[in-house]
PDB file of N, CA and C in Angstrom:
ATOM      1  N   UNK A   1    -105.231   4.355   7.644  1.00  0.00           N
ATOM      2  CA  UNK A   1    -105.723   4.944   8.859  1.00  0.00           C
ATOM      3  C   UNK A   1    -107.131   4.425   9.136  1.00  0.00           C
ATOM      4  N   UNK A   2    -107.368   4.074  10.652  1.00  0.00           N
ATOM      5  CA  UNK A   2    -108.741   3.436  10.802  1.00  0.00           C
ATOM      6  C   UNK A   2    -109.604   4.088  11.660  1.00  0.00           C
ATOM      7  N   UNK A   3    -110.400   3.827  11.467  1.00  0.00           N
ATOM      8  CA  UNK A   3    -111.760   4.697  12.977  1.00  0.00           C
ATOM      9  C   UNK A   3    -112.816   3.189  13.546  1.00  0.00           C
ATOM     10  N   UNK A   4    -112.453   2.867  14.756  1.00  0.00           N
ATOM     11  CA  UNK A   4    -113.178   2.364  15.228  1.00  0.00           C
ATOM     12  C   UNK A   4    -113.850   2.404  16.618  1.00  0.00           C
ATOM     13  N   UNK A   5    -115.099   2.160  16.821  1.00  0.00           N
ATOM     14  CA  UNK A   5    -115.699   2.533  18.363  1.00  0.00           C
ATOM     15  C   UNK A   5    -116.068   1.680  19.026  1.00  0.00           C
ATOM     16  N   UNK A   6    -114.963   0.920  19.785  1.00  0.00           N
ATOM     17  CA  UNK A   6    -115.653  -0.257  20.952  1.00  0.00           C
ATOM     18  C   UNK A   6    -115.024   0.137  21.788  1.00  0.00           C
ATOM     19  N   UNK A   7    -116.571   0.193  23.247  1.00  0.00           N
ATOM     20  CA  UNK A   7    -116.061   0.996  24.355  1.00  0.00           C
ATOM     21  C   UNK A   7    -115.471   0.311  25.070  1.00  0.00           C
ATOM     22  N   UNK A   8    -115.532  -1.541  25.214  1.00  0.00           N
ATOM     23  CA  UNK A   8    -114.688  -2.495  25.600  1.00  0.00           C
ATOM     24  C   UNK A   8    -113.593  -2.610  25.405  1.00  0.00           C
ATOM     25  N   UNK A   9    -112.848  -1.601  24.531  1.00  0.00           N
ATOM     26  CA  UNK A   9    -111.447  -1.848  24.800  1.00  0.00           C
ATOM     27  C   UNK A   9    -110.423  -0.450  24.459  1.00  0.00           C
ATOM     28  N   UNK A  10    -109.695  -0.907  24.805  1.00  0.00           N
ATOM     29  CA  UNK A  10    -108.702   0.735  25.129  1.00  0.00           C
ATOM     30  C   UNK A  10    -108.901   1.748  24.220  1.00  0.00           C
ATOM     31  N   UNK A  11    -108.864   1.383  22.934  1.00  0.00           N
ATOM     32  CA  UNK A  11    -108.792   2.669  21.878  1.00  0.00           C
ATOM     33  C   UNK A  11    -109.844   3.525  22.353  1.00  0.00           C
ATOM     34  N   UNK A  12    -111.600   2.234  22.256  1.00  0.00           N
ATOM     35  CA  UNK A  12    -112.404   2.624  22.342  1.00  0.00           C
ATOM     36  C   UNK A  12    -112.740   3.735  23.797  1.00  0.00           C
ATOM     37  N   UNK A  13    -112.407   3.285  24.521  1.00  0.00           N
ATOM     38  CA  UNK A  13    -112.569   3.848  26.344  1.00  0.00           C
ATOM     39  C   UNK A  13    -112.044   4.924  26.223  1.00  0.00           C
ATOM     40  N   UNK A  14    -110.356   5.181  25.212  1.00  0.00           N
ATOM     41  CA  UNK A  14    -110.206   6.757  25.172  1.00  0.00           C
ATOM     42  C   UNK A  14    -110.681   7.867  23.864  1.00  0.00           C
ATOM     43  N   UNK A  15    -111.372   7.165  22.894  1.00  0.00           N
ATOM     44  CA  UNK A  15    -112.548   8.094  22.275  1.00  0.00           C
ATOM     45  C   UNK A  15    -114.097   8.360  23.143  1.00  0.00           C
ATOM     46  N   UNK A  16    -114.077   7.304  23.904  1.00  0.00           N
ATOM     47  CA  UNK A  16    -115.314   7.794  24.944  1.00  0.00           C
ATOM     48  C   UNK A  16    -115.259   8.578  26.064  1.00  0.00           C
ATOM     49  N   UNK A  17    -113.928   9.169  26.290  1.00  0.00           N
ATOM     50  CA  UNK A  17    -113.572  10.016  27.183  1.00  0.00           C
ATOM     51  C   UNK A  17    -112.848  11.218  26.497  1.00  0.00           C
ATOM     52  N   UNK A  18    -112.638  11.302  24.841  1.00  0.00           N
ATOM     53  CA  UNK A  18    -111.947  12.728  24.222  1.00  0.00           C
ATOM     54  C   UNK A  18    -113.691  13.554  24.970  1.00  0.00           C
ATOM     55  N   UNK A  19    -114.512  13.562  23.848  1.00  0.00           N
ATOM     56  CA  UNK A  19    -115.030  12.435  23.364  1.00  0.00           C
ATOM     57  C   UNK A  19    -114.838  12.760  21.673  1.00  0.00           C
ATOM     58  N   UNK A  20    -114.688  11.200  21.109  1.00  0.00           N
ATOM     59  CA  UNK A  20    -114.042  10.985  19.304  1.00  0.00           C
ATOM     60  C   UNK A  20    -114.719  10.154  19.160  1.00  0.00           C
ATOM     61  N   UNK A  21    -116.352   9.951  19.201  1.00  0.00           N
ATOM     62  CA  UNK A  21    -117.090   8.453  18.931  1.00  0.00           C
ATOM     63  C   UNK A  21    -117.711   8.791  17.823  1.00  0.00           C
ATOM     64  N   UNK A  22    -117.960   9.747  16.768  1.00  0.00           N
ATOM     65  CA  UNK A  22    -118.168   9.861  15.284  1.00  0.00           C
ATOM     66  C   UNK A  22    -117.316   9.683  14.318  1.00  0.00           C
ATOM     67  N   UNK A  23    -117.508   8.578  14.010  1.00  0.00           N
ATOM     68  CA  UNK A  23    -116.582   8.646  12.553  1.00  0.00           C
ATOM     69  C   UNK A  23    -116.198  10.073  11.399  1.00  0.00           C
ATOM     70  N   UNK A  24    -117.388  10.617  11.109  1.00  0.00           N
ATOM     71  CA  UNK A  24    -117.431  11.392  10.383  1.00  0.00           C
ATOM     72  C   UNK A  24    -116.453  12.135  11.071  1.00  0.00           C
ATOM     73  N   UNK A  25    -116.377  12.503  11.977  1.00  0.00           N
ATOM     74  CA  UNK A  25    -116.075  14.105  12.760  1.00  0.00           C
ATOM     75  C   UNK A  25    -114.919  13.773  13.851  1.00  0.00           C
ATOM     76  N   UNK A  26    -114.155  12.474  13.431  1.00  0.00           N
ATOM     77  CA  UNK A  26    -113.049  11.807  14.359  1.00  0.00           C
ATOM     78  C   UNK A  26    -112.074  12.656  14.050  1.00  0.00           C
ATOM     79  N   UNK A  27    -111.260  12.810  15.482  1.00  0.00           N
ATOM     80  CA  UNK A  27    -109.818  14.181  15.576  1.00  0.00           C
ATOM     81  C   UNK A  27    -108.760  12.716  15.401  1.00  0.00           C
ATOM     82  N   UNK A  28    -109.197  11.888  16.096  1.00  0.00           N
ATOM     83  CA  UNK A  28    -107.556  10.987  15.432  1.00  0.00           C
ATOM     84  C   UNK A  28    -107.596   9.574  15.019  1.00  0.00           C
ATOM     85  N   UNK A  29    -107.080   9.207  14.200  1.00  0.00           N
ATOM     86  CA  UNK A  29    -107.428   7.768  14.284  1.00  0.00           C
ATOM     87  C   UNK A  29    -106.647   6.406  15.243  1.00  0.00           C
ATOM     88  N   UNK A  30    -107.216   5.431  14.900  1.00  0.00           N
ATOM     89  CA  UNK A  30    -106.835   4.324  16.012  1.00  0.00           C
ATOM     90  C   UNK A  30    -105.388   4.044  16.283  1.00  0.00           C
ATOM     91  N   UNK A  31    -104.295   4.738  14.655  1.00  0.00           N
ATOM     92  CA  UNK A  31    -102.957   4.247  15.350  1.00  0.00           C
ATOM     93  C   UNK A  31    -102.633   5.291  16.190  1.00  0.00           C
ATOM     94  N   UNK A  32    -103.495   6.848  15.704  1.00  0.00           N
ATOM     95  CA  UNK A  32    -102.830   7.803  16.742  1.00  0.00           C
ATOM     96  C   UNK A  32    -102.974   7.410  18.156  1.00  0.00           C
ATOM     97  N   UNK A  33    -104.355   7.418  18.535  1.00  0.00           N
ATOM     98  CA  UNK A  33    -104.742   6.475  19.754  1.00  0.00           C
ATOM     99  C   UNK A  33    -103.656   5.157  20.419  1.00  0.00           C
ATOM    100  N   UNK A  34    -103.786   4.606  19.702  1.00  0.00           N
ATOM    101  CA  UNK A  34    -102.816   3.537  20.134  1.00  0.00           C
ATOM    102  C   UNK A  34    -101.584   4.331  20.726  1.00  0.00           C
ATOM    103  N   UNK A  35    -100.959   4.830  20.037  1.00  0.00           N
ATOM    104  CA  UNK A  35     -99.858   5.642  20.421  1.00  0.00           C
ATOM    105  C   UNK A  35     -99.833   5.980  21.031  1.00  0.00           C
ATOM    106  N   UNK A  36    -100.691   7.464  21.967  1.00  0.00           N
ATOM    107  CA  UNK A  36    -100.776   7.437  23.216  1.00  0.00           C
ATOM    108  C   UNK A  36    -100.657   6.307  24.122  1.00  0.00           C
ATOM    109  N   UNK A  37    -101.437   5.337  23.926  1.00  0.00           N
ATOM    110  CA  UNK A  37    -101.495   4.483  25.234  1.00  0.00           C
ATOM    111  C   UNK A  37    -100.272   3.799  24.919  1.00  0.00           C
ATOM    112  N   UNK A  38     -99.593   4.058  24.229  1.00  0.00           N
ATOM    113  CA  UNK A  38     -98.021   3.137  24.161  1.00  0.00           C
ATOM    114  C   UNK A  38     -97.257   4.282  25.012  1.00  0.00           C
ATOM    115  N   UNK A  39     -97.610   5.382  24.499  1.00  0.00           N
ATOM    116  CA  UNK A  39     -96.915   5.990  25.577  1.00  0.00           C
ATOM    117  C   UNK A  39     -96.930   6.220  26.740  1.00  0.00           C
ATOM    118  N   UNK A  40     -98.155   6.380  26.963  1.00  0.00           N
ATOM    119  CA  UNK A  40     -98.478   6.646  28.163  1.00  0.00           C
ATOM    120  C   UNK A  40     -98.797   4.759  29.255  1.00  0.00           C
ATOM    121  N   UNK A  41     -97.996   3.970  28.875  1.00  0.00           N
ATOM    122  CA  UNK A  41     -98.041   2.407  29.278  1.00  0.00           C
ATOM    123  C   UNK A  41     -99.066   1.894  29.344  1.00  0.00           C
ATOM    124  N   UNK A  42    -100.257   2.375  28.599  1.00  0.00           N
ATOM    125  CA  UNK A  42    -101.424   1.469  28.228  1.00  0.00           C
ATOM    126  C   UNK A  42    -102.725   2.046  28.954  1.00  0.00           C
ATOM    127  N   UNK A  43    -102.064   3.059  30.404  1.00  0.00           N
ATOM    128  CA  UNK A  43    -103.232   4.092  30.919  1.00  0.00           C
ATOM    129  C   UNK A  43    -103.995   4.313  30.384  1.00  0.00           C
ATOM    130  N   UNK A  44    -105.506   4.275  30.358  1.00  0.00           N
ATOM    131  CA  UNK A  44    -106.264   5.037  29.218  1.00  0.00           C
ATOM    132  C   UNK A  44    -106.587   6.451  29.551  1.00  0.00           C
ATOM    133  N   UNK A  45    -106.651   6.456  30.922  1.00  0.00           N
ATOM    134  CA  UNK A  45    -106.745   8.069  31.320  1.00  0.00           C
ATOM    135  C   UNK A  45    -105.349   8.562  30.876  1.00  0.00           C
ATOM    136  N   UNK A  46    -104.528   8.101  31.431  1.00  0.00           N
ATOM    137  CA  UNK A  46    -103.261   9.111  31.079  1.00  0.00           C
ATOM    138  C   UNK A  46    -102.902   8.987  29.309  1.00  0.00           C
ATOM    139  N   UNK A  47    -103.635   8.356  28.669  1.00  0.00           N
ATOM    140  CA  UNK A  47    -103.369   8.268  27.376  1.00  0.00           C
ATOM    141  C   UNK A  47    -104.761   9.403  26.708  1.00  0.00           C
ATOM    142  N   UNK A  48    -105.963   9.075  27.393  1.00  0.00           N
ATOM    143  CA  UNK A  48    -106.954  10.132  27.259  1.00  0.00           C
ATOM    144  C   UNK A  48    -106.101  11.645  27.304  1.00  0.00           C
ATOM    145  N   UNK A  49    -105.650  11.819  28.257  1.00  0.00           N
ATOM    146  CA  UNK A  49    -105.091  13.274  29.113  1.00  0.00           C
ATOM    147  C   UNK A  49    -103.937  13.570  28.346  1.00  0.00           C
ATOM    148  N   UNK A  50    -103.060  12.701  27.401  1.00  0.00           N
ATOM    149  CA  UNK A  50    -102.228  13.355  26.350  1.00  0.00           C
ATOM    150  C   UNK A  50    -102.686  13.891  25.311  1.00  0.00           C
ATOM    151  N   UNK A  51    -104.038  13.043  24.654  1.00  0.00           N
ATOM    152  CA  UNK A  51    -104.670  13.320  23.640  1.00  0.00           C
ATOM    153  C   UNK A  51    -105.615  14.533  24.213  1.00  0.00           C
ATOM    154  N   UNK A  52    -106.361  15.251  24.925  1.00  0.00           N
ATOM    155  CA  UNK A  52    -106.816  16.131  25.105  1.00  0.00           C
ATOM    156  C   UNK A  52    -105.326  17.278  25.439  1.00  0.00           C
ATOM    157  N   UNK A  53    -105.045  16.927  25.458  1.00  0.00           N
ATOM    158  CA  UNK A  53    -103.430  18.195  25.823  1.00  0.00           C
ATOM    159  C   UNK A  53    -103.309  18.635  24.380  1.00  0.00           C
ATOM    160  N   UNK A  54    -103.107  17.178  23.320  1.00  0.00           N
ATOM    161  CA  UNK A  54    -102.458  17.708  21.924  1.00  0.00           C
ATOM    162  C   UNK A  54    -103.775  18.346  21.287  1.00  0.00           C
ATOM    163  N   UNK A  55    -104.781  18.203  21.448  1.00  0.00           N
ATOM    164  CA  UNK A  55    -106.095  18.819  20.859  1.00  0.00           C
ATOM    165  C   UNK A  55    -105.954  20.314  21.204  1.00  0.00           C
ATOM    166  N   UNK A  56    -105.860  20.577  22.971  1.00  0.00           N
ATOM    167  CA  UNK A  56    -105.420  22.144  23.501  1.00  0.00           C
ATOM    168  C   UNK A  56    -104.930  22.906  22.500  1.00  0.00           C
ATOM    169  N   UNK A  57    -103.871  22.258  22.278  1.00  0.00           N
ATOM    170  CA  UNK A  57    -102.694  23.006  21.939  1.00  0.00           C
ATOM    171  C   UNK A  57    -102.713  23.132  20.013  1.00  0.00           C
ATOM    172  N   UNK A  58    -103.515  22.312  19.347  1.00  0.00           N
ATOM    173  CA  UNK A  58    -104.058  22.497  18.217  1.00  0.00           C
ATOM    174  C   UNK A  58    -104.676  23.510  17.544  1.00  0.00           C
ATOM    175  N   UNK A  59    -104.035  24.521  17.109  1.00  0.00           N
ATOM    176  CA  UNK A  59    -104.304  26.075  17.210  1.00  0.00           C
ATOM    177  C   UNK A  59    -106.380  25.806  15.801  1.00  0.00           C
ATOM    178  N   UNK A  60    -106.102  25.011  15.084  1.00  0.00           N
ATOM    179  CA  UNK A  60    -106.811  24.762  14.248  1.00  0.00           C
ATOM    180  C   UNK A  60    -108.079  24.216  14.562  1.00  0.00           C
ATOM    181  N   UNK A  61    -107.825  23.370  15.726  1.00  0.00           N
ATOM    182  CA  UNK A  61    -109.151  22.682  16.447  1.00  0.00           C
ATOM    183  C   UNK A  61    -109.756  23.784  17.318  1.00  0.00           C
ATOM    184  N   UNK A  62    -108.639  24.421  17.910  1.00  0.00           N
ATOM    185  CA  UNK A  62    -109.228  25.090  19.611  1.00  0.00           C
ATOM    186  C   UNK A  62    -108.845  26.582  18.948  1.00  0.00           C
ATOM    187  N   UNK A  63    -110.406  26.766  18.490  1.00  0.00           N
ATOM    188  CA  UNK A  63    -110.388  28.091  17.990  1.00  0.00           C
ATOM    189  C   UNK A  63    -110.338  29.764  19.078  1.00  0.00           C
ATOM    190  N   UNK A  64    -110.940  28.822  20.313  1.00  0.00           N
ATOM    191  CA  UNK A  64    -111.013  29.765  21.360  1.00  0.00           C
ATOM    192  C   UNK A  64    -110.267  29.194  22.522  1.00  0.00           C
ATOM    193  N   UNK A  65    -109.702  30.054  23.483  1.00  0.00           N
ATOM    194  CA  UNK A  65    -109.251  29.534  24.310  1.00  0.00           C
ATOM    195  C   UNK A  65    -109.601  29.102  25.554  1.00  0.00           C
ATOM    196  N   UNK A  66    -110.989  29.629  25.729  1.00  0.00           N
ATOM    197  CA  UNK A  66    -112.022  28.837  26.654  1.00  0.00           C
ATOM    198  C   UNK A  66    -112.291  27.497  26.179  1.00  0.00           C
ATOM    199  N   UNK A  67    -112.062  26.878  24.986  1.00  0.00           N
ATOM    200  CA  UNK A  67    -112.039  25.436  24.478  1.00  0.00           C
ATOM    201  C   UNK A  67    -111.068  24.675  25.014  1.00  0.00           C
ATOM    202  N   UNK A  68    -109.798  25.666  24.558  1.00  0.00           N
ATOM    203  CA  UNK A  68    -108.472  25.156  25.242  1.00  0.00           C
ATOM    204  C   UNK A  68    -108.007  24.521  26.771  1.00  0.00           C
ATOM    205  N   UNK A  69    -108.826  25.679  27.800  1.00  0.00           N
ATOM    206  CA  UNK A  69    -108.586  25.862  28.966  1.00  0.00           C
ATOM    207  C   UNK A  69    -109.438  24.712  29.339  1.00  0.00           C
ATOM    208  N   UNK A  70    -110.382  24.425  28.458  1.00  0.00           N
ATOM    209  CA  UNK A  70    -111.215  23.168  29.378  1.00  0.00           C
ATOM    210  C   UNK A  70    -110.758  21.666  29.018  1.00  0.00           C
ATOM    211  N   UNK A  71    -110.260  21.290  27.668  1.00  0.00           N
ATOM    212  CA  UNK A  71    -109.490  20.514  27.575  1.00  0.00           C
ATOM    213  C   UNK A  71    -108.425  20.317  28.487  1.00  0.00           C
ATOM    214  N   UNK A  72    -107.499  21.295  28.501  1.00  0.00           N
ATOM    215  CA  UNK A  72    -106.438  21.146  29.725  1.00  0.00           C
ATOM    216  C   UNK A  72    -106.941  20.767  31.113  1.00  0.00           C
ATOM    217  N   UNK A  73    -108.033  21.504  31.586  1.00  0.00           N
ATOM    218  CA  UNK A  73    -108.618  21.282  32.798  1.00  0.00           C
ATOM    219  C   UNK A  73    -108.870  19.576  32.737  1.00  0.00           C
ATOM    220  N   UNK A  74    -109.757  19.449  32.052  1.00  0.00           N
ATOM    221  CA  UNK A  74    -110.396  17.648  31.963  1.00  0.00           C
ATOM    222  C   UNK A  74    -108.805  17.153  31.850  1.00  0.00           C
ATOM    223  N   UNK A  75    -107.790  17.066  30.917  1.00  0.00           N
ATOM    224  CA  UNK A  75    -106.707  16.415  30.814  1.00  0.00           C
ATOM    225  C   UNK A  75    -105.899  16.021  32.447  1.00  0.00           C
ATOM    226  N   UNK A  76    -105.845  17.702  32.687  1.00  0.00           N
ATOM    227  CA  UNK A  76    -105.711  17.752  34.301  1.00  0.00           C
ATOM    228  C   UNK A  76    -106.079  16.450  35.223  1.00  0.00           C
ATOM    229  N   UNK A  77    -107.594  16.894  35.591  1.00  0.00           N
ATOM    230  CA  UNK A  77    -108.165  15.992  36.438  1.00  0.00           C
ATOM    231  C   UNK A  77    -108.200  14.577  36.133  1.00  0.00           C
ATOM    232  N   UNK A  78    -108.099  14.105  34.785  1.00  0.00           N
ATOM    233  CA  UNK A  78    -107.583  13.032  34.543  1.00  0.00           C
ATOM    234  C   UNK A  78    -106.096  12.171  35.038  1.00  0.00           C
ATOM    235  N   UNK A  79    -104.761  12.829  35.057  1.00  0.00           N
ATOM    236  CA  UNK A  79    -103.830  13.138  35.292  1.00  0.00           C
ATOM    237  C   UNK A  79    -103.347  12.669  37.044  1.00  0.00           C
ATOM    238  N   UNK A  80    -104.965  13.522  37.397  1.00  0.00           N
ATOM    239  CA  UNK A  80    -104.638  13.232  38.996  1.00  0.00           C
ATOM    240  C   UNK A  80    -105.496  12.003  39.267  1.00  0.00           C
ATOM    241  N   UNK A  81    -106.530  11.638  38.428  1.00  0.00           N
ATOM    242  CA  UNK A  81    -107.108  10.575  38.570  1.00  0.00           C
ATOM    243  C   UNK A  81    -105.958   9.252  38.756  1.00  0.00           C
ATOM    244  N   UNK A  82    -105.171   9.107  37.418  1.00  0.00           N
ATOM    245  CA  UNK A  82    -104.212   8.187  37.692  1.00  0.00           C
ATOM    246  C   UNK A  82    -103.581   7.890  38.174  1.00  0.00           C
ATOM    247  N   UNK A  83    -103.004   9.404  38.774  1.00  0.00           N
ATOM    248  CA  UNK A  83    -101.714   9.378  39.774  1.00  0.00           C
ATOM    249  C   UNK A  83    -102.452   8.634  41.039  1.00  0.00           C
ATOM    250  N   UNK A  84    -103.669   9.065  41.529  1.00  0.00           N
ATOM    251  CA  UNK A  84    -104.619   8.269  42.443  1.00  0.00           C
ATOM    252  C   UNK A  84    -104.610   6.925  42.644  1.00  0.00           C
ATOM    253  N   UNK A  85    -104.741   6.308  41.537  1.00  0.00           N
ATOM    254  CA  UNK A  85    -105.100   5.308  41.045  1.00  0.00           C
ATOM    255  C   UNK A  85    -103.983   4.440  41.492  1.00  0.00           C
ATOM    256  N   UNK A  86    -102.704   4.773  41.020  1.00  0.00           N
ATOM    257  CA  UNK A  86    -101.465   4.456  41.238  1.00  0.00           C
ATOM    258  C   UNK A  86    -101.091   4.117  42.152  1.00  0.00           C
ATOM    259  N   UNK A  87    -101.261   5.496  43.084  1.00  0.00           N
ATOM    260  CA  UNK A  87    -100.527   5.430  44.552  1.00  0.00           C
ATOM    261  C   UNK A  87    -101.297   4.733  44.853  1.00  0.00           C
ATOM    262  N   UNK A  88    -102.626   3.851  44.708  1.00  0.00           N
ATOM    263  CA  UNK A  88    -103.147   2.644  45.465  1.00  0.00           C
ATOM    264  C   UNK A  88    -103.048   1.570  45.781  1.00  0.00           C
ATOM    265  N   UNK A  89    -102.331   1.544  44.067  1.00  0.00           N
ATOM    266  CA  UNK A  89    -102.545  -0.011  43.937  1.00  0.00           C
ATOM    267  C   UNK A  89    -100.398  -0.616  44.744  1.00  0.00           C
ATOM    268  N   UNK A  90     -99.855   0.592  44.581  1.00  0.00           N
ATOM    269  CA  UNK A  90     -98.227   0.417  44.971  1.00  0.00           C
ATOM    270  C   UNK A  90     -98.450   0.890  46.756  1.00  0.00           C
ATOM    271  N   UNK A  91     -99.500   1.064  47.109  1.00  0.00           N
ATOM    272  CA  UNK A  91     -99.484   1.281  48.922  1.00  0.00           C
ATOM    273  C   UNK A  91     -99.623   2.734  49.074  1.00  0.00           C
ATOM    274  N   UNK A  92     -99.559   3.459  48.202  1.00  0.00           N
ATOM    275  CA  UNK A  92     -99.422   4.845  48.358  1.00  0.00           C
ATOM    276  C   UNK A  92     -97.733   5.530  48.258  1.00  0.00           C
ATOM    277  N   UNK A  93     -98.199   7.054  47.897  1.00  0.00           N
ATOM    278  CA  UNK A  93     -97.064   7.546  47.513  1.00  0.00           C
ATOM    279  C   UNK A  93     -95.887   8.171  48.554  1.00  0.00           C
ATOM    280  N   UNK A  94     -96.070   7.517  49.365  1.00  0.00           N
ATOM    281  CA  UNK A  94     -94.880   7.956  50.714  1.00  0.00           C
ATOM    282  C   UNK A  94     -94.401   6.329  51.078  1.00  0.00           C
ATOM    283  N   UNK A  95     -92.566   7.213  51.625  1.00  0.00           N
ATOM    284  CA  UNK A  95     -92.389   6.440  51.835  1.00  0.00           C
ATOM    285  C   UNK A  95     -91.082   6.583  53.107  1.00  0.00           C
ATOM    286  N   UNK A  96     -90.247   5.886  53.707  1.00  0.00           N
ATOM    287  CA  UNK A  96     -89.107   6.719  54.712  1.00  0.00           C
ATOM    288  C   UNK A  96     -88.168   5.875  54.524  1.00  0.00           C
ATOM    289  N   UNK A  97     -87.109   7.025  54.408  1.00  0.00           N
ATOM    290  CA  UNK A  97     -85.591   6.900  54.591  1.00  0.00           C
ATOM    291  C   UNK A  97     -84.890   6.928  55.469  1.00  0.00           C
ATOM    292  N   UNK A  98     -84.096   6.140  55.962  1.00  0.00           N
ATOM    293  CA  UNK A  98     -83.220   6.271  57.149  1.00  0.00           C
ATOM    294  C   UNK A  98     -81.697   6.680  56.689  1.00  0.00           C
ATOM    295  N   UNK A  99     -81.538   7.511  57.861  1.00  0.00           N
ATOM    296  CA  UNK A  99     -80.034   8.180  57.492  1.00  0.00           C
ATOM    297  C   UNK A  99     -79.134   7.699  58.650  1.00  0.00           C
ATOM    298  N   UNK A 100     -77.971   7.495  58.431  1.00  0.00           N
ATOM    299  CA  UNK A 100     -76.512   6.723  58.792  1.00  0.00           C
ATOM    300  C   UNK A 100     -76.055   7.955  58.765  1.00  0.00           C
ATOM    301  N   UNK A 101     -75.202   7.758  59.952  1.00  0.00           N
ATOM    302  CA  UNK A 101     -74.141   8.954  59.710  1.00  0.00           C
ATOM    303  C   UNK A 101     -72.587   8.071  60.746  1.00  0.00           C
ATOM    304  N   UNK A 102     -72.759   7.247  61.236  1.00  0.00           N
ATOM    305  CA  UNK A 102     -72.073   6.733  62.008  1.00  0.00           C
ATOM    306  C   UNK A 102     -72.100   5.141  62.186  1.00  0.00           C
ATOM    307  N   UNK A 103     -70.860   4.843  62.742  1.00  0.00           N
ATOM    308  CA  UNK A 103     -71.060   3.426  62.820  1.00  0.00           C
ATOM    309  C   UNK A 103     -72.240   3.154  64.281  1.00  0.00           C
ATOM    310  N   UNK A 104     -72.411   3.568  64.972  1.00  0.00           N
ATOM    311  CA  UNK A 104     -73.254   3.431  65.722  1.00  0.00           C
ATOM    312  C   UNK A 104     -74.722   3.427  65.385  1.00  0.00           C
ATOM    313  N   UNK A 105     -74.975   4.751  64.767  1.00  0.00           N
ATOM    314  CA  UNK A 105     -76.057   4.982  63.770  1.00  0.00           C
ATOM    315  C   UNK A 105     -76.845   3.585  62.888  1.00  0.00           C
ATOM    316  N   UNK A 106     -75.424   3.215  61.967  1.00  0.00           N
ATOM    317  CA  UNK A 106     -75.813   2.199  61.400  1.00  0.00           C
ATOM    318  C   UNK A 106     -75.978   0.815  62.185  1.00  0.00           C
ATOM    319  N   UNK A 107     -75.703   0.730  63.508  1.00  0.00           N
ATOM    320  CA  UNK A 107     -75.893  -0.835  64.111  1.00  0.00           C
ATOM    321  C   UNK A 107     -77.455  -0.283  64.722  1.00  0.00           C
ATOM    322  N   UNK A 108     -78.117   0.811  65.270  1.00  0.00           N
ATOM    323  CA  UNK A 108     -79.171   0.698  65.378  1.00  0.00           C
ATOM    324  C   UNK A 108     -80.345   0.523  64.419  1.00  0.00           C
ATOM    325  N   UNK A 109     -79.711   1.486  63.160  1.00  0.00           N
ATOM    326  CA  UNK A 109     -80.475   0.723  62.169  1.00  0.00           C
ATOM    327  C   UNK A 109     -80.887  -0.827  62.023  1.00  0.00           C
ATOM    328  N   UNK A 110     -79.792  -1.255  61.591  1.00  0.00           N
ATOM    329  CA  UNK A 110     -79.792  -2.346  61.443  1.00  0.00           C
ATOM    330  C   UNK A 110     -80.849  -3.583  62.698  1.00  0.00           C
ATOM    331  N   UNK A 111     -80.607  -3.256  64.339  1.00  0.00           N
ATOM    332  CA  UNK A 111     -81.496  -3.551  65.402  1.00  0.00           C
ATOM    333  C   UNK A 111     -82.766  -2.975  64.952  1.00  0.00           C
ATOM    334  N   UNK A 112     -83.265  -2.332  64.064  1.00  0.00           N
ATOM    335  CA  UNK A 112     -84.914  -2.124  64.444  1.00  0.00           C
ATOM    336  C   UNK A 112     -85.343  -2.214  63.348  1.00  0.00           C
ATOM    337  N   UNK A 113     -84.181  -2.499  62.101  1.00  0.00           N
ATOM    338  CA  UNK A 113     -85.190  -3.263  61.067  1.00  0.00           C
ATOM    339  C   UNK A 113     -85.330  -4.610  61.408  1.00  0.00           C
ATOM    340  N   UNK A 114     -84.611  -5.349  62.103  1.00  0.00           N
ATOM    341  CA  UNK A 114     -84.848  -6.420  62.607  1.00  0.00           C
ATOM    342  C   UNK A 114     -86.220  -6.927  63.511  1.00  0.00           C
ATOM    343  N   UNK A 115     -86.097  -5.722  64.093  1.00  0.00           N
ATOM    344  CA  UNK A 115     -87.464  -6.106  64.767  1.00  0.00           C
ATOM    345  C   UNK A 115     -88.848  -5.622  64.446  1.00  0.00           C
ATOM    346  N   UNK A 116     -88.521  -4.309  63.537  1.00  0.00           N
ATOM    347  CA  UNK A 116     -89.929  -4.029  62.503  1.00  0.00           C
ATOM    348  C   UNK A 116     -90.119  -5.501  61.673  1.00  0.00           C
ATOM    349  N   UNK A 117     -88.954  -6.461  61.056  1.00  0.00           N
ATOM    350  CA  UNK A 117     -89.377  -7.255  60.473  1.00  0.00           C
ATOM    351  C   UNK A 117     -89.956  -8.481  61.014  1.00  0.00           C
ATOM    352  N   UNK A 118     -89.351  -8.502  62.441  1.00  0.00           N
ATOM    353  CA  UNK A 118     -90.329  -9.957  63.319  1.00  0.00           C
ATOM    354  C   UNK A 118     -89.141 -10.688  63.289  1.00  0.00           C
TER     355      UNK A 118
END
């Protein structure tokens, strides 16, 4: 098991956001870390925001539950950070469906994707 702190790269970016940057006093080490961001596809927020969830919920760490509630909170806003993040970079999170119900239906479809496309 290892402990290391470089803020240049993923492990590091999500001990600088638990925050886990003391060795002495580290809650997980680098394969746990890693793990998250395998799970969570390499996100560091959304890999941050699992690892503050499993800390929450760590009856041994989070002696009070005002500890708890703020972990969850930060995990939270993290959470929506990404989802943010996301819907940006894919155009945003909407999108429209067209419904057929007829053969007529479907030939106008078909006429105005044609001309939405040029």
């Amino acid at each position: 098991m290892t402990f290391t702190y470089d803020p240049t790269d993923q492990i590091g970016r999500v001990r600088m956001n638990i925050p886990d940057k003391v060795e002495a006093d580290a809650f997980w080490t680098d394969e746990e870390i890693q793990a998250f961001l395998d799970q969570e596809d390499s996100n560091v927020k959304r890999a941050t925001a699992a690892a503050l969830e499993a800390m929450a919920s760590d009856e041994a760490y989070v002696q009070k539950q005002a500890v708890s509630r703020a972990l969850l909170e930060r995990a939270k806003l993290l959470r929506e950070q990404a989802d943010l993040a996301d819907a940006g970079e894919e155009g945003g999170a909407f999108d429209v469906a067209e419904m057929v119900h007829d053969d007529f239906s479907a030939r106008e479809r078909i006429a105005k994707e044609a001309q939405r496309d040029g």
